[in-house]
PDB file of N, CA and C in Angstrom:
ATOM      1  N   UNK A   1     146.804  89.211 117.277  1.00  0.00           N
ATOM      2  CA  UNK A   1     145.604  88.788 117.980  1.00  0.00           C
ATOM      3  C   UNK A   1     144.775  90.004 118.342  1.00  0.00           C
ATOM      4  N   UNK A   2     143.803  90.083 118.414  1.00  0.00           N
ATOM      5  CA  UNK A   2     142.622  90.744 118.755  1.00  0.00           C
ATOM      6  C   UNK A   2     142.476  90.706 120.208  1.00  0.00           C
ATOM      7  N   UNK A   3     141.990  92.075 120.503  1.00  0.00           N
ATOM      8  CA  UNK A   3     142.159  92.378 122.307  1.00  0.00           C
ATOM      9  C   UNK A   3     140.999  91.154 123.027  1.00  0.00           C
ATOM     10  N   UNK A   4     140.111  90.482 122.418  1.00  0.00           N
ATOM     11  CA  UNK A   4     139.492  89.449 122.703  1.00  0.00           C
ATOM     12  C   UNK A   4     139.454  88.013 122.887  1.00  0.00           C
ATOM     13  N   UNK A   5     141.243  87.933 122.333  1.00  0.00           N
ATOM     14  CA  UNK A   5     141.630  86.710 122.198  1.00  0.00           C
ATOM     15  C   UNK A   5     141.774  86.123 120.784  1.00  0.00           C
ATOM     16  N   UNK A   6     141.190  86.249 119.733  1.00  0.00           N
ATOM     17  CA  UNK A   6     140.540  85.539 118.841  1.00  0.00           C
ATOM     18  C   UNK A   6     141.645  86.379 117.872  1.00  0.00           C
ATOM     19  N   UNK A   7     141.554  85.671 116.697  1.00  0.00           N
ATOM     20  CA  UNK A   7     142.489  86.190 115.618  1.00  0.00           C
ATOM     21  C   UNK A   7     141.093  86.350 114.625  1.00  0.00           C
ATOM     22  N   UNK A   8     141.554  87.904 114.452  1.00  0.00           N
ATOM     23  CA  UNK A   8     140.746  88.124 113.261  1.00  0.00           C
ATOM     24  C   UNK A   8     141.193  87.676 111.592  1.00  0.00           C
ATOM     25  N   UNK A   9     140.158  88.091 110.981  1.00  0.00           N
ATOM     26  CA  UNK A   9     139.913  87.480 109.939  1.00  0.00           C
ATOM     27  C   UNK A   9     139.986  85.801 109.692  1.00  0.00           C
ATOM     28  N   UNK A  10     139.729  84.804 110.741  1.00  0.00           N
ATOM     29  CA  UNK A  10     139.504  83.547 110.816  1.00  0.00           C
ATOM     30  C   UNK A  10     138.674  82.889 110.246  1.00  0.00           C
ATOM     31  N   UNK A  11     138.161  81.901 110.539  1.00  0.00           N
ATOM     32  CA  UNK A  11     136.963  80.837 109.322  1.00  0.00           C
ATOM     33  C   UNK A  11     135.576  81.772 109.469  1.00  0.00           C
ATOM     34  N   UNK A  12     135.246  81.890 110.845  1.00  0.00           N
ATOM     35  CA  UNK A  12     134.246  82.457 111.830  1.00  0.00           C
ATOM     36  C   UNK A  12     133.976  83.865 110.830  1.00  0.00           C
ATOM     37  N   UNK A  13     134.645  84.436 110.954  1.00  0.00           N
ATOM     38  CA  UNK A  13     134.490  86.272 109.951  1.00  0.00           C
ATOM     39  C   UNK A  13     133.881  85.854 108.770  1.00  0.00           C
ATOM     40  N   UNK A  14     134.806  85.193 108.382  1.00  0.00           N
ATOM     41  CA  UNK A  14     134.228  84.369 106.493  1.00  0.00           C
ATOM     42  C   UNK A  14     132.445  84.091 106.422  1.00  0.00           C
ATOM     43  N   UNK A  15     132.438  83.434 107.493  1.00  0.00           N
ATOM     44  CA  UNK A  15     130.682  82.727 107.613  1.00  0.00           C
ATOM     45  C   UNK A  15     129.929  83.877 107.917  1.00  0.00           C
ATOM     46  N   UNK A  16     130.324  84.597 108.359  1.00  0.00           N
ATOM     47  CA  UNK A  16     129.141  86.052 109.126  1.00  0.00           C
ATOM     48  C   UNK A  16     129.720  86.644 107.960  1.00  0.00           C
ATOM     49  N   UNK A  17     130.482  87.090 106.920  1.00  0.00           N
ATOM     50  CA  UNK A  17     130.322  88.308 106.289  1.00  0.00           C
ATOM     51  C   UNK A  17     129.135  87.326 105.298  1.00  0.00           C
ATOM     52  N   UNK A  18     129.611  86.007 104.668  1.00  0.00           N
ATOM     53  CA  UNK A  18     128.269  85.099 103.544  1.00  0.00           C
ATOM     54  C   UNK A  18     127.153  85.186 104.371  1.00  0.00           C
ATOM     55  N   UNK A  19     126.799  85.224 105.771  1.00  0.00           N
ATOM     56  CA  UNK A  19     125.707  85.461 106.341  1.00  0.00           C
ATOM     57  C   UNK A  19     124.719  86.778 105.841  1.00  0.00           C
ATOM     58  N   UNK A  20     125.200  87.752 106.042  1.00  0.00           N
ATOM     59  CA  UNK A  20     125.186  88.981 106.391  1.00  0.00           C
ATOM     60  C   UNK A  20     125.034  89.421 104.558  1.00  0.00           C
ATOM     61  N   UNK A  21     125.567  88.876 103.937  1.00  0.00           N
ATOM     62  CA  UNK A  21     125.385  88.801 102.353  1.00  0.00           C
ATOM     63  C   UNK A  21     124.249  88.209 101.852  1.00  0.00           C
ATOM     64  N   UNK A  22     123.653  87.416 102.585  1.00  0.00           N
ATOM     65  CA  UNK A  22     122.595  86.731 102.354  1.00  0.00           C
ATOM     66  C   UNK A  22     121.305  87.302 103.001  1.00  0.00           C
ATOM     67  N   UNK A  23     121.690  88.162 103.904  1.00  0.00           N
ATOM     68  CA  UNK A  23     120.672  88.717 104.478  1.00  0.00           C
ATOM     69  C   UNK A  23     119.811  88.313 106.037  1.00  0.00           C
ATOM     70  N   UNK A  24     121.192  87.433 106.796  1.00  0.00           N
ATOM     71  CA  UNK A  24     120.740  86.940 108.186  1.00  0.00           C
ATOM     72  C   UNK A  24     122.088  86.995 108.711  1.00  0.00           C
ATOM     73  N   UNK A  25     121.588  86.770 110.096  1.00  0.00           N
ATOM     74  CA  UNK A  25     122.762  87.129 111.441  1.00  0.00           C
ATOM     75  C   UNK A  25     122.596  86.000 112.540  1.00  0.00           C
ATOM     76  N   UNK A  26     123.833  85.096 112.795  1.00  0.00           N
ATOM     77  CA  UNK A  26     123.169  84.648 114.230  1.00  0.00           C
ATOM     78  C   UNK A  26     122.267  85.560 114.988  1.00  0.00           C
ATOM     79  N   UNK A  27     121.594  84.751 115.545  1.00  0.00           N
ATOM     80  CA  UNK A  27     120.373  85.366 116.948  1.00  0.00           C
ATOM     81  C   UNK A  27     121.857  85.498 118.093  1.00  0.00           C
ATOM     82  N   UNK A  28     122.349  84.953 118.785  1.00  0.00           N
ATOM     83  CA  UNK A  28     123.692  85.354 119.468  1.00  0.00           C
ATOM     84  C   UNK A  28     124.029  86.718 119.127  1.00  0.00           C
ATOM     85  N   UNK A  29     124.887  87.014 118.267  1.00  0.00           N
ATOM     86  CA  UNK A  29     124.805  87.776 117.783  1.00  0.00           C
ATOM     87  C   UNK A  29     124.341  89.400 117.551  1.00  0.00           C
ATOM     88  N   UNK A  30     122.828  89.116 116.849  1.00  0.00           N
ATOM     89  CA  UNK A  30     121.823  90.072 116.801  1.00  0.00           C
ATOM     90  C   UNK A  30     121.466  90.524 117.868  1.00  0.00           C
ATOM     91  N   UNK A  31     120.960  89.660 119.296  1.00  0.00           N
ATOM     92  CA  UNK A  31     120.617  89.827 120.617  1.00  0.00           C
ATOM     93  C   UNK A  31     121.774  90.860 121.260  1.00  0.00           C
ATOM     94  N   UNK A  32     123.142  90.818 120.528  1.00  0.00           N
ATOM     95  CA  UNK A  32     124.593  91.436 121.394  1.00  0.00           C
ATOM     96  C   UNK A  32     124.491  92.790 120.535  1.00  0.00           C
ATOM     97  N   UNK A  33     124.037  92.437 119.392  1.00  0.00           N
ATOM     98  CA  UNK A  33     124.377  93.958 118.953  1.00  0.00           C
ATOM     99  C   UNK A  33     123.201  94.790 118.893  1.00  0.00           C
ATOM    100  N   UNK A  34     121.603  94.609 119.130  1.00  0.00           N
ATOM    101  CA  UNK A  34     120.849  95.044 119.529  1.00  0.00           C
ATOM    102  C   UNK A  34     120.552  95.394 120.636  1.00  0.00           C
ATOM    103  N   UNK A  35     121.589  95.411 121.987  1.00  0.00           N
ATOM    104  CA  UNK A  35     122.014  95.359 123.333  1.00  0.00           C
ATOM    105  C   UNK A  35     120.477  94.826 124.327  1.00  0.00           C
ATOM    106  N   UNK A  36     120.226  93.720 123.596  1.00  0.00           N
ATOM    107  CA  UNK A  36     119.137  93.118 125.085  1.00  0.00           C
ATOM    108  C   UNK A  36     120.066  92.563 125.984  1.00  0.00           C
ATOM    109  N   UNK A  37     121.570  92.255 125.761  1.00  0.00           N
ATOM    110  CA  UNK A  37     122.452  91.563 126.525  1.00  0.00           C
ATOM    111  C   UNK A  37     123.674  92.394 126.860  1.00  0.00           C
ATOM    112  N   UNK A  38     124.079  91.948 127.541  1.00  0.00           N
ATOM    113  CA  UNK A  38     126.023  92.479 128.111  1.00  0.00           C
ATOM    114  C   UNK A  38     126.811  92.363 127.395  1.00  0.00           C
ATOM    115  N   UNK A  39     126.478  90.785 127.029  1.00  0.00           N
ATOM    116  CA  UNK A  39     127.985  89.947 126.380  1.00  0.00           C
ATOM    117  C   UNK A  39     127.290  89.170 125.294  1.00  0.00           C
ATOM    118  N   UNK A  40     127.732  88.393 124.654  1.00  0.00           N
ATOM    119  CA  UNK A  40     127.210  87.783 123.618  1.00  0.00           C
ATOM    120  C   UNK A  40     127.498  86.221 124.200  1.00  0.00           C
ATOM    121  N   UNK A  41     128.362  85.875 125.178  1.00  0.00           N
ATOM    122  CA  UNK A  41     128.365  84.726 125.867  1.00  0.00           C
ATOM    123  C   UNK A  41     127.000  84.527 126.312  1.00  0.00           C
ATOM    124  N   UNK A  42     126.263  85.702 127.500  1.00  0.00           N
ATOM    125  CA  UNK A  42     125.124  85.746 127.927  1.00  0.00           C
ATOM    126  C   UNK A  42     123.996  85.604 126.712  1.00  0.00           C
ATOM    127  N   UNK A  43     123.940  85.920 125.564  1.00  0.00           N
ATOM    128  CA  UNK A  43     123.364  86.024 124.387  1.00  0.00           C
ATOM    129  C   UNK A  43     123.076  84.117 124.448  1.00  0.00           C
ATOM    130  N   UNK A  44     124.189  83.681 124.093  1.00  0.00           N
ATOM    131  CA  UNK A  44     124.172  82.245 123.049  1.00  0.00           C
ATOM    132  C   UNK A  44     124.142  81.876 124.683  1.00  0.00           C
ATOM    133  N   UNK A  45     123.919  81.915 126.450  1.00  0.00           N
ATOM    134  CA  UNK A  45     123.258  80.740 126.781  1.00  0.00           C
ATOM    135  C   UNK A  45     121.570  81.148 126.727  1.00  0.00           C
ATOM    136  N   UNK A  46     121.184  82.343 126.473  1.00  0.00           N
ATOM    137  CA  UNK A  46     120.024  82.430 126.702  1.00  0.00           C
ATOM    138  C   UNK A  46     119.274  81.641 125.083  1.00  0.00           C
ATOM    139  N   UNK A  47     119.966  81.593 124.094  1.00  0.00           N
ATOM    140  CA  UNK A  47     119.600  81.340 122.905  1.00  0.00           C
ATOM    141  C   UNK A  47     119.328  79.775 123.266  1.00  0.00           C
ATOM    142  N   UNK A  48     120.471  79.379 124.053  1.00  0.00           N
ATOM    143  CA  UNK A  48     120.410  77.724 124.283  1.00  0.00           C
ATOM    144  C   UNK A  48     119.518  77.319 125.496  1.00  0.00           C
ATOM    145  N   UNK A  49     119.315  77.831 125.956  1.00  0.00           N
ATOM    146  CA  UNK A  49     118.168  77.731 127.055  1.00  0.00           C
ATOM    147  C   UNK A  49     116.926  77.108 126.396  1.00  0.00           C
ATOM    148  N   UNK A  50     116.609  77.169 125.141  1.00  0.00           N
ATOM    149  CA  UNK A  50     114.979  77.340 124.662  1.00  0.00           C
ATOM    150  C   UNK A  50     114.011  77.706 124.838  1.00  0.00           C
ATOM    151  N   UNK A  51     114.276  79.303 126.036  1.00  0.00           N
ATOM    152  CA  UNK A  51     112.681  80.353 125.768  1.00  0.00           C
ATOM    153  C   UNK A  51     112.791  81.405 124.667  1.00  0.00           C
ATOM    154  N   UNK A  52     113.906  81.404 123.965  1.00  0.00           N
ATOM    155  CA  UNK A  52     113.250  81.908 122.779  1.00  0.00           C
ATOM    156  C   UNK A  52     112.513  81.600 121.759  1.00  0.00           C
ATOM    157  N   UNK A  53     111.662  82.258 121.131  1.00  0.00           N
ATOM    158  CA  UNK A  53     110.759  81.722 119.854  1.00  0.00           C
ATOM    159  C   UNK A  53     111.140  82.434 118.949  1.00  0.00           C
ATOM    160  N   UNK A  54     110.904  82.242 117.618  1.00  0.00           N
ATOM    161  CA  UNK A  54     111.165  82.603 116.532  1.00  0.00           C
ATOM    162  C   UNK A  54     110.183  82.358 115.511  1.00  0.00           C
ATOM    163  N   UNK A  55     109.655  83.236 115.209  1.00  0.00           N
ATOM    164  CA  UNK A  55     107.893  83.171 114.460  1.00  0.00           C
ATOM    165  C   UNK A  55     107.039  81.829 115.282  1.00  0.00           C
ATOM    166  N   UNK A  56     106.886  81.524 116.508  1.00  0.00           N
ATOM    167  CA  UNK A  56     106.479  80.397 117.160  1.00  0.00           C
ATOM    168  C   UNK A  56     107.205  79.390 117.625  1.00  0.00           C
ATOM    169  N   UNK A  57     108.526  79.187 117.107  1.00  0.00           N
ATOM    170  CA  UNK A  57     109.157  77.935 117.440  1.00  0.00           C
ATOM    171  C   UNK A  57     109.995  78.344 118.207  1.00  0.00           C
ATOM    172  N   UNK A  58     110.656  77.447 118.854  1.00  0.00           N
ATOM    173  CA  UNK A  58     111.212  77.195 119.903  1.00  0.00           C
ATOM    174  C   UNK A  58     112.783  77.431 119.341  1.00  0.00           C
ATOM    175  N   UNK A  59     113.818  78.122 119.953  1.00  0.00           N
ATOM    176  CA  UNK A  59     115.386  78.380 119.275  1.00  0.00           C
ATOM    177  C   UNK A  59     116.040  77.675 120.701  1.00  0.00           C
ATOM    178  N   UNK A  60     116.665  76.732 119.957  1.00  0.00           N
ATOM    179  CA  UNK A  60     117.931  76.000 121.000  1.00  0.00           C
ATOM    180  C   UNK A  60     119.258  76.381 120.867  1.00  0.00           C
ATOM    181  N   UNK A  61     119.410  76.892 119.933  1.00  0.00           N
ATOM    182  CA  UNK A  61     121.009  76.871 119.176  1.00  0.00           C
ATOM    183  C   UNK A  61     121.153  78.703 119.272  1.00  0.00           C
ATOM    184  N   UNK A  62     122.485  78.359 119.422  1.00  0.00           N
ATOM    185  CA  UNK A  62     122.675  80.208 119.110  1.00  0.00           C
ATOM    186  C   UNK A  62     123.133  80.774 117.737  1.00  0.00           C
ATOM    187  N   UNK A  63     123.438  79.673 117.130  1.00  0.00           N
ATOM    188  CA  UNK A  63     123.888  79.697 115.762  1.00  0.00           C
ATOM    189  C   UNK A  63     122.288  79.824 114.675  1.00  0.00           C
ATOM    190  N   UNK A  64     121.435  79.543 115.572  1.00  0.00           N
ATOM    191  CA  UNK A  64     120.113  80.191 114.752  1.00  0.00           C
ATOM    192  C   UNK A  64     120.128  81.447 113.915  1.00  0.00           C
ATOM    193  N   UNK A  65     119.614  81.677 112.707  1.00  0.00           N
ATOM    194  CA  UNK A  65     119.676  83.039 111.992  1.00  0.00           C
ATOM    195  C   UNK A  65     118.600  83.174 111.608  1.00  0.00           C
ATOM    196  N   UNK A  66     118.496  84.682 112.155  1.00  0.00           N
ATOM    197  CA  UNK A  66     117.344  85.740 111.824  1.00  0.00           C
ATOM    198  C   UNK A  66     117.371  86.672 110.809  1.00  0.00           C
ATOM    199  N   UNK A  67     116.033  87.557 110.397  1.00  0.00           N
ATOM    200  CA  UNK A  67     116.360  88.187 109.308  1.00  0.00           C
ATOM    201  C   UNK A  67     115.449  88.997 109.485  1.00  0.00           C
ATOM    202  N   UNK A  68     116.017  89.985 108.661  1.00  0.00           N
ATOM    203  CA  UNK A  68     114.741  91.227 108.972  1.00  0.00           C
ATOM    204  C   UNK A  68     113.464  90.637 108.868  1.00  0.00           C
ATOM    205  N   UNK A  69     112.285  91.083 109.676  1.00  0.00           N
ATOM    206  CA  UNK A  69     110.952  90.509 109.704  1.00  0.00           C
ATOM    207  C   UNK A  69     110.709  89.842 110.644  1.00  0.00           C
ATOM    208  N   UNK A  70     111.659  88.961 110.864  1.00  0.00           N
ATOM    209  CA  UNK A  70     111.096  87.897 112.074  1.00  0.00           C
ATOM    210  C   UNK A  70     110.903  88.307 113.674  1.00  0.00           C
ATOM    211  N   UNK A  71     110.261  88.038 114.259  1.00  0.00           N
ATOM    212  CA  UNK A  71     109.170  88.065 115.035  1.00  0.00           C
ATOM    213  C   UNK A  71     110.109  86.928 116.323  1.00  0.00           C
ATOM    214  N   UNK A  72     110.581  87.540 117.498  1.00  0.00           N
ATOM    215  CA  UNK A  72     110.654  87.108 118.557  1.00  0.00           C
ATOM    216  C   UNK A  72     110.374  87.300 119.500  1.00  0.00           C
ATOM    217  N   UNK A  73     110.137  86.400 120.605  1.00  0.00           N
ATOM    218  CA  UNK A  73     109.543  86.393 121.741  1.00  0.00           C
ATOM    219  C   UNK A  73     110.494  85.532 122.602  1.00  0.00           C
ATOM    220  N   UNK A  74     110.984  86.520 123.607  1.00  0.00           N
ATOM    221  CA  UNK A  74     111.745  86.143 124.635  1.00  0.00           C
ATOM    222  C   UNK A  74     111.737  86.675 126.332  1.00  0.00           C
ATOM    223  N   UNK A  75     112.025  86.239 127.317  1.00  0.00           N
ATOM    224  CA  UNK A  75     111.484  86.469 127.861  1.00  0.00           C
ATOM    225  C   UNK A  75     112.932  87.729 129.042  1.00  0.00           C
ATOM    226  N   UNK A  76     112.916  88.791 129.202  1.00  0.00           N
ATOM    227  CA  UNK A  76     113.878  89.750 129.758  1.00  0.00           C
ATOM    228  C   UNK A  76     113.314  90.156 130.470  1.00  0.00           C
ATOM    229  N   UNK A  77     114.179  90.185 131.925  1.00  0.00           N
ATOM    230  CA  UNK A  77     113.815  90.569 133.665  1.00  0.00           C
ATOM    231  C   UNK A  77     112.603  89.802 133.758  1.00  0.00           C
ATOM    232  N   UNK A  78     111.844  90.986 134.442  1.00  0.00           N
ATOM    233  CA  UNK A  78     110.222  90.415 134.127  1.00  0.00           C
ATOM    234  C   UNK A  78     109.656  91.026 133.726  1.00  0.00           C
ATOM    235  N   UNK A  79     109.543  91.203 132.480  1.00  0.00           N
ATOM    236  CA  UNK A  79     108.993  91.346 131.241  1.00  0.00           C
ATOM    237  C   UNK A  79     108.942  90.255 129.947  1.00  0.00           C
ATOM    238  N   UNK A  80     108.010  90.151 129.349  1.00  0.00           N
ATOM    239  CA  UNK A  80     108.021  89.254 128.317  1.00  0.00           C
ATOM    240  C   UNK A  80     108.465  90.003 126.564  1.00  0.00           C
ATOM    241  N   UNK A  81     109.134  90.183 125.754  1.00  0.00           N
ATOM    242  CA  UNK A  81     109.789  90.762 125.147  1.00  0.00           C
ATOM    243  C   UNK A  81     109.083  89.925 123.392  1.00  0.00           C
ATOM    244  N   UNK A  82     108.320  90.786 123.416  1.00  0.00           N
ATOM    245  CA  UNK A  82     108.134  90.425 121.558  1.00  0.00           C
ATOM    246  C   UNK A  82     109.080  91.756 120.554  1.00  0.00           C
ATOM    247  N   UNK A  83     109.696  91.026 119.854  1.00  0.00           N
ATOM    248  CA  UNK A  83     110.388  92.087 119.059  1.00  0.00           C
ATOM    249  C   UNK A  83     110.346  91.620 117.355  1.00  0.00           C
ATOM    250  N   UNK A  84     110.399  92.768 116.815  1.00  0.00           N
ATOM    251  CA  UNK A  84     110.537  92.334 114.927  1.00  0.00           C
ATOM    252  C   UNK A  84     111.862  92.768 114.796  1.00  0.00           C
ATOM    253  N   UNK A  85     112.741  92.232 114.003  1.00  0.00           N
ATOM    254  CA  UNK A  85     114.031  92.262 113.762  1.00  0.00           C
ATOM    255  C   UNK A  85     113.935  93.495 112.523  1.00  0.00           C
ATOM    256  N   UNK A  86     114.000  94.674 112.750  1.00  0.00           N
ATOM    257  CA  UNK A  86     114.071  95.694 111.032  1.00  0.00           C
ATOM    258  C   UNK A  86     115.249  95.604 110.854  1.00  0.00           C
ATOM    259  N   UNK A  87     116.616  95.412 110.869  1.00  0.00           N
ATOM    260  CA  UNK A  87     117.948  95.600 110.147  1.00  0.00           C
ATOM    261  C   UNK A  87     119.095  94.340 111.200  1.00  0.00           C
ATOM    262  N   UNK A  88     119.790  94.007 110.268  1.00  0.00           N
ATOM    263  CA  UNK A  88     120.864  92.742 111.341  1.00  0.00           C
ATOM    264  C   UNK A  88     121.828  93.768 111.821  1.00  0.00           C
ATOM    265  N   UNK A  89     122.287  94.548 111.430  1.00  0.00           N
ATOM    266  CA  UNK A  89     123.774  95.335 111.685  1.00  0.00           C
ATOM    267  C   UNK A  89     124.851  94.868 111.892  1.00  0.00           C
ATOM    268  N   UNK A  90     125.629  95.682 111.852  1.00  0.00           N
ATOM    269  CA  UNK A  90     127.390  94.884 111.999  1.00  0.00           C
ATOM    270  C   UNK A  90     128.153  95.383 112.680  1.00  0.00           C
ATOM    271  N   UNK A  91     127.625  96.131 114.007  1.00  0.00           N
ATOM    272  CA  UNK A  91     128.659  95.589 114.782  1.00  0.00           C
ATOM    273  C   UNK A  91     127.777  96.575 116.379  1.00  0.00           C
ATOM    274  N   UNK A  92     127.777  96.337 117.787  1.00  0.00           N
ATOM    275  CA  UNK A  92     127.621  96.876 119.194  1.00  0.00           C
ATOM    276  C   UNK A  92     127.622  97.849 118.904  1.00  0.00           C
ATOM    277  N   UNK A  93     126.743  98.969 118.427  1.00  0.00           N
ATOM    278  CA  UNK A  93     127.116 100.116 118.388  1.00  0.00           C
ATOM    279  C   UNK A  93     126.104 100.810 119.258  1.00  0.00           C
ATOM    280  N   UNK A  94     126.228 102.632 119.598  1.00  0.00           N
ATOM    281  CA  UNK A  94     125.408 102.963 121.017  1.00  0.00           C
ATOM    282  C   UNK A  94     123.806 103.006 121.009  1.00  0.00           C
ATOM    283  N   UNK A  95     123.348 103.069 121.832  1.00  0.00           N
ATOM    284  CA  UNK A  95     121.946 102.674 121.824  1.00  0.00           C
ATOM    285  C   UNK A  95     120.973 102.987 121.065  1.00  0.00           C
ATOM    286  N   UNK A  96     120.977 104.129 120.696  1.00  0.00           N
ATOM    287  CA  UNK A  96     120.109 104.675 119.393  1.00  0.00           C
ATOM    288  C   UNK A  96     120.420 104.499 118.368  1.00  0.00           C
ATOM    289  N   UNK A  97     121.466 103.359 117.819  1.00  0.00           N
ATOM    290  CA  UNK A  97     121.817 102.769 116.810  1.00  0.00           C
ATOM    291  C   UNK A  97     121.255 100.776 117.150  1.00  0.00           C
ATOM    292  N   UNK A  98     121.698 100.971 118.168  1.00  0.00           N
ATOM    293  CA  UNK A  98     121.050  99.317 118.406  1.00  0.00           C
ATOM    294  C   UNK A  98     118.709  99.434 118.041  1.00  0.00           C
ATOM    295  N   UNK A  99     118.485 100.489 118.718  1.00  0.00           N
ATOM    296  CA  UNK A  99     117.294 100.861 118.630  1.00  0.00           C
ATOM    297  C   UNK A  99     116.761 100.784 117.146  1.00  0.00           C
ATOM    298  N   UNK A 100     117.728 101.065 116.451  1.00  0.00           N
ATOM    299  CA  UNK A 100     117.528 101.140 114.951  1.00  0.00           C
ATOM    300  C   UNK A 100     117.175  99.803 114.480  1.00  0.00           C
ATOM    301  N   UNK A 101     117.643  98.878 115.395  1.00  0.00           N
ATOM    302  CA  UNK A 101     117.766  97.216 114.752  1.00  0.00           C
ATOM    303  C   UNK A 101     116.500  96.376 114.974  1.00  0.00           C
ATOM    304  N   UNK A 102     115.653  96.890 116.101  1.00  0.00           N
ATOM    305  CA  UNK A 102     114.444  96.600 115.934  1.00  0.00           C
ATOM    306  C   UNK A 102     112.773  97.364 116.029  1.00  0.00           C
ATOM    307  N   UNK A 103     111.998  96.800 116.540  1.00  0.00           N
ATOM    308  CA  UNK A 103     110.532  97.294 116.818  1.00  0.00           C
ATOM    309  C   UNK A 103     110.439  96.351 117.885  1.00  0.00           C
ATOM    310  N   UNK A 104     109.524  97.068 118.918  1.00  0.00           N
ATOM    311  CA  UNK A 104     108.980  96.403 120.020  1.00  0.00           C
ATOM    312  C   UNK A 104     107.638  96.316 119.474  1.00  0.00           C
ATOM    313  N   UNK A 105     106.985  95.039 119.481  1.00  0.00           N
ATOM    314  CA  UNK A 105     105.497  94.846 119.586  1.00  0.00           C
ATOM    315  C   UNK A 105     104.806  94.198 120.826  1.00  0.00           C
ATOM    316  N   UNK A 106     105.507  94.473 121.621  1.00  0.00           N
ATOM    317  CA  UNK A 106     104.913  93.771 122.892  1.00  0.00           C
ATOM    318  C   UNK A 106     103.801  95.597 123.782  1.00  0.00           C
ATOM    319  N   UNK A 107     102.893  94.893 123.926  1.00  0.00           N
ATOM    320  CA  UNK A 107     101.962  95.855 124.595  1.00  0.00           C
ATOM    321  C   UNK A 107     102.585  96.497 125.551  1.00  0.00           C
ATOM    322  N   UNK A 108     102.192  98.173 126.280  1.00  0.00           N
ATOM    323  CA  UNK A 108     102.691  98.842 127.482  1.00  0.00           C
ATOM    324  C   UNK A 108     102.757  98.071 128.440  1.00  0.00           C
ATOM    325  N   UNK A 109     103.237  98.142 129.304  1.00  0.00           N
ATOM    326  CA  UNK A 109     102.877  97.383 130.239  1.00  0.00           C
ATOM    327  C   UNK A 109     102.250  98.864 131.034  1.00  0.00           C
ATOM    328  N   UNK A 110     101.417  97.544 132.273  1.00  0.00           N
ATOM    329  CA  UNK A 110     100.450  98.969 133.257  1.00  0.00           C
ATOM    330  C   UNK A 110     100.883 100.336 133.584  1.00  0.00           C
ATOM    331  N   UNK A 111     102.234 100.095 134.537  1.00  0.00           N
ATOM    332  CA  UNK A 111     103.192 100.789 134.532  1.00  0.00           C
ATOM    333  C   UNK A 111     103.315 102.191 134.158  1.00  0.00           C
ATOM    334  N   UNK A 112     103.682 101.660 132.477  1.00  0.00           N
ATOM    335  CA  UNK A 112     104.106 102.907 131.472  1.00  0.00           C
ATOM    336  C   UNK A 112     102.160 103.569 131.354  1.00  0.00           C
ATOM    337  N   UNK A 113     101.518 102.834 131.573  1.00  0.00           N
ATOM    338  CA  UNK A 113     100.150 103.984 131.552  1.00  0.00           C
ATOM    339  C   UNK A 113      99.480 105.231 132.298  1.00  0.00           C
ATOM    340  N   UNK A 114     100.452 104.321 133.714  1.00  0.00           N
ATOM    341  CA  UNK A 114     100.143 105.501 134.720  1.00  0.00           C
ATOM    342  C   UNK A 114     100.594 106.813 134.198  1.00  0.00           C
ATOM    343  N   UNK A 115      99.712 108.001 134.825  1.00  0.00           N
ATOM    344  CA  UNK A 115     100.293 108.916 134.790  1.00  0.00           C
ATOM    345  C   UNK A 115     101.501 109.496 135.967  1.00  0.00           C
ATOM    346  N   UNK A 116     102.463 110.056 134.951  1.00  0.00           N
ATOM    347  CA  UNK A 116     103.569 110.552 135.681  1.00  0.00           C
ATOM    348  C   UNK A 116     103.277 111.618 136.985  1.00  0.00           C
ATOM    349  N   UNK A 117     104.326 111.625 138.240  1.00  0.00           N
ATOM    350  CA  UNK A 117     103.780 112.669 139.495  1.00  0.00           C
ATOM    351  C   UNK A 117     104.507 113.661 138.864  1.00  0.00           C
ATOM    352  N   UNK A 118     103.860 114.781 138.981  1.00  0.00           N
ATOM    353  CA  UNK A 118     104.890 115.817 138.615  1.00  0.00           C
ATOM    354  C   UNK A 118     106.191 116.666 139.405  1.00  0.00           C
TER     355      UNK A 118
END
């Protein structure tokens, strides 16, 4: 068993490596290994919630799959979060590798315009 509980190499591994061959990733998932989240539990309820969008539509499911290109809009702290998906990756890795996984297109906020006190 796996320190997570789960036995690897199960049905679950099988479907994400044909995923991932095909060129998409659960949004669960992608959200955990692009670190907008903690856990990937926290991932798939925010996926099931339905404020995420996905090129406009509405994502209920966490089993939703994304692919490079697509265009989400979700909503983190308080901030509103548009992101383009550039690469799915395979597996939590440290932040300037998660950074790698997307583009932010959401405008500065005010904030980041001010100038810094020195």
């Amino acid at each position: 068993m796996s320190k997570g509980g789960g036995v690897k190499g199960g049905v679950g591994d099988d479907e994400d490596a044909a995923d991932l061959a095909q060129g998409r990733l659960r949004l669960d998932k992608w959200l955990w290994y692009a670190r907008f989240l903690k856990s990937r539990s926290l991932a798939a309820k925010l996926c099931g919630s339905g404020v995420i969008r996905c090129a406009g539509t509405p994502i209920t499911k966490a089993h939703h799959t994304v692919r490079p290109g697509d265009v989400l809009t979700f909503p983190l702290g308080n901030h509103i979060r548009v992101i383009k998906v550039r690469a799915l990756g395979t597996r939590r890795g440290p932040a300037p590798e998660a950074q790698g996984l997307y583009e932010d297109l959401a405008p500065p906020t005010p904030e980041s315009r001010l100038p810094k006190a020195p």
